[in-house]
Protein backbone atom coordinates (compact mmCIF):
# COMPACT_ATOMS: atom_id res chain seq x y z
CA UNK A 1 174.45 226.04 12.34
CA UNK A 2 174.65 229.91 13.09
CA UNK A 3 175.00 230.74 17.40
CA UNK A 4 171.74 232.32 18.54
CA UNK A 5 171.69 235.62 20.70
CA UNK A 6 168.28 236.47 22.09
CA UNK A 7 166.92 237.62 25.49
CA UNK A 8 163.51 238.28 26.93
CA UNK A 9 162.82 239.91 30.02
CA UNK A 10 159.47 241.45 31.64
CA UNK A 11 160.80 243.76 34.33
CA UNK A 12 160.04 247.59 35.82
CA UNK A 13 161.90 250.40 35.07
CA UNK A 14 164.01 251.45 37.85
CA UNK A 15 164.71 255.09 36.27
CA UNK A 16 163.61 257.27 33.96
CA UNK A 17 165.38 256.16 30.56
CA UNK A 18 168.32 258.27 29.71
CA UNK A 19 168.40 259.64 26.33
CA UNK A 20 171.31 260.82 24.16
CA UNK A 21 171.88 261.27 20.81
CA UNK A 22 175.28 260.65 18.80
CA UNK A 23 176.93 263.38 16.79
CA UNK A 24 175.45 262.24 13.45
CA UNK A 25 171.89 262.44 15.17
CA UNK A 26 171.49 258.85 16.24
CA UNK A 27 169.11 258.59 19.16
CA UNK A 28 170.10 256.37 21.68
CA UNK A 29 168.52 255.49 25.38
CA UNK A 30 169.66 253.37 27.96
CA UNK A 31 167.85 252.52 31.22
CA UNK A 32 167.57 249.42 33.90
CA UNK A 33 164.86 246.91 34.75
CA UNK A 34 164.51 244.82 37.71
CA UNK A 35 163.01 241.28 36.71
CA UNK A 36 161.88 239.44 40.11
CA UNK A 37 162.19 235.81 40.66
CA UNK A 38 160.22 233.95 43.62
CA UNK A 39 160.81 230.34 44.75
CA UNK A 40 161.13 228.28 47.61
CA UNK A 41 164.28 227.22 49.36
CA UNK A 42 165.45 223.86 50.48
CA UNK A 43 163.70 224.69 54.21
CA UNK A 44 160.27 225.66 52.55
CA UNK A 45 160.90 229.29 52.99
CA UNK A 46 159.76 231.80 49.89
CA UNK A 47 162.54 234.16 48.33
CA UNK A 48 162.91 236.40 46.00
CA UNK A 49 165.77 237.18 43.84
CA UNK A 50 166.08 240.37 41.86
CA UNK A 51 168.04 240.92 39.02
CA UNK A 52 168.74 244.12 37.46
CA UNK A 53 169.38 244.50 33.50
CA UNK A 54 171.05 247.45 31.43
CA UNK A 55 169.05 247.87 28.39
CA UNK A 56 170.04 250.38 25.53
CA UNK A 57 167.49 250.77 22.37
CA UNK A 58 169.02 252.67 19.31
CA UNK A 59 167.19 255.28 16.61
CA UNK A 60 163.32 254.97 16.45
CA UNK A 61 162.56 252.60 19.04
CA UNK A 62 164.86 254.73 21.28
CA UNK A 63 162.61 257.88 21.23
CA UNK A 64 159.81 255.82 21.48
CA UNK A 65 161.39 254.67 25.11
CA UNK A 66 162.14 258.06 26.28
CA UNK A 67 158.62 259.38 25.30
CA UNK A 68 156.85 256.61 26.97
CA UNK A 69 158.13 254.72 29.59
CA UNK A 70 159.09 255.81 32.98
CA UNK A 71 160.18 254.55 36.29
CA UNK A 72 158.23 252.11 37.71
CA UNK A 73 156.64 251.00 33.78
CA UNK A 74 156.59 247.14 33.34
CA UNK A 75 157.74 246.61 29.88
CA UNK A 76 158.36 243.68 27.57
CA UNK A 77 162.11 243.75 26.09
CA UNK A 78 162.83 241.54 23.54
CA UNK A 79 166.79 241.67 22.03
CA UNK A 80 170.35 240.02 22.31
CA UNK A 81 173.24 240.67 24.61
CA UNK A 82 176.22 242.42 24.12
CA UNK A 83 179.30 242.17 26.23
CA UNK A 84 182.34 244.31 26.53
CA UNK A 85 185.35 244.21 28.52
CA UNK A 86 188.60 246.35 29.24
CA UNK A 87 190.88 246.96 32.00
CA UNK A 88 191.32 249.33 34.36
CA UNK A 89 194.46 249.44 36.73
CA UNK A 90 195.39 246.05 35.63
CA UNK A 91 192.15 244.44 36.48
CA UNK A 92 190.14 242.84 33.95
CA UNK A 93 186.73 244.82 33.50
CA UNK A 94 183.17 243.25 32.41
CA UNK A 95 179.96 244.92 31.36
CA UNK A 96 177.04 243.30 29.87
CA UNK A 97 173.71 244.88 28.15
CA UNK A 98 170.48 243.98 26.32
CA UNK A 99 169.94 245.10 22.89
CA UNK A 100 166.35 245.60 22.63
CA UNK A 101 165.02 245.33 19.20
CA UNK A 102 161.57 244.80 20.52
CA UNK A 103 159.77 246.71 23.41
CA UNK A 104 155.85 246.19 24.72
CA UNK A 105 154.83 248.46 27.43
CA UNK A 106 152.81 246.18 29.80
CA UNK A 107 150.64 248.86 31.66
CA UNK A 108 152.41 247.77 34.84
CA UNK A 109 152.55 250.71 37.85
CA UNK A 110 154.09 253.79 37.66
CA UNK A 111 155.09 255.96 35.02
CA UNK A 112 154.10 258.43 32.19
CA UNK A 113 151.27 256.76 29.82
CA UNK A 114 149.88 254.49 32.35
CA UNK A 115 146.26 254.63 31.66
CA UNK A 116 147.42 254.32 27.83
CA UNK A 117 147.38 251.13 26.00
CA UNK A 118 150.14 248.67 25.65
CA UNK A 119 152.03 249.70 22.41
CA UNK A 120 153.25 247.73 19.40
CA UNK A 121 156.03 245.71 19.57
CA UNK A 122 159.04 248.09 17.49
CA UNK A 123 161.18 245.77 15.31
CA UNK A 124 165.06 246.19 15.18
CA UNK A 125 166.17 249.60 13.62
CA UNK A 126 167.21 249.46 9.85
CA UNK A 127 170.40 248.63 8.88
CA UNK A 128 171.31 246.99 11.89
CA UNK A 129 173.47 248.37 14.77
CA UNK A 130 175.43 251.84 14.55
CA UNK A 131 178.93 251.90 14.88
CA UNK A 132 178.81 255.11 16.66
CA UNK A 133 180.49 255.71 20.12
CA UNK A 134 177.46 255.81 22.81
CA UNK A 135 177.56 259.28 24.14
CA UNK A 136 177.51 258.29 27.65
């Protein structure tokens, strides 16, 4: 049986998204959401725990993110996560980011488009992921 990589998260945007493009053209954004969870401790007391994601969407469904959404949008991400790691001065460096290959804009507060409505979820971009260097 093949692994399965897939992540869904329903969070605001806590920036603008970033948008670059690679030197063949690719468009590429990258941006963070905060996804909130609340629950009670072992006293009784409510808490919150927030968790913030780095999310980078490739060629159509890139542009599509920097055109609409917008700090403070509540969006839909649906994708996998991709890990890297390196080291720097002899330590052992980890970074971790979603994929999207989906994206719903939820009509959540803030940002450009917010009286719009929610868009069509974007399926992955043809041919799968680039093998170009991200730009940033």
């Amino acid at each position: 049986m093949a692994g399965v990589n897939k992540v869904i998260l329903i969070g605001h945007l806590g920036a603008d998204p970033e948008m670059r493009y690679t030197a063949n053209g690719t468009a590429v954004a990258k941006f963070r959401i905060a996804t909130t969870e609340k629950f009670t401790d072992r006293d009784g007391n409510r808490q919150e725990r927030t968790e913030w994601h780095r999310v980078v969407a490739w060629r159509k469904l890139a542009e599509i993110c920097g055109q609409y959404l917008a700090k403070g949008k509540q969006v839909y991400i649906e994708g996998k996560i991709r890990n890297d790691t390196w080291e720097k001065d002899g330590v052992k460096q980890y970074s971790y980011e979603i994929v999207a290959d989906n994206m719903v804009m939820l009509g959540g507060a803030g940002g450009r488009g917010q009286d719009r409505e929610p868009e069509p979820p974007f399926g992955p971009p043809e041919g799968g992921m680039p093998n170009d260097d991200i730009p940033f």
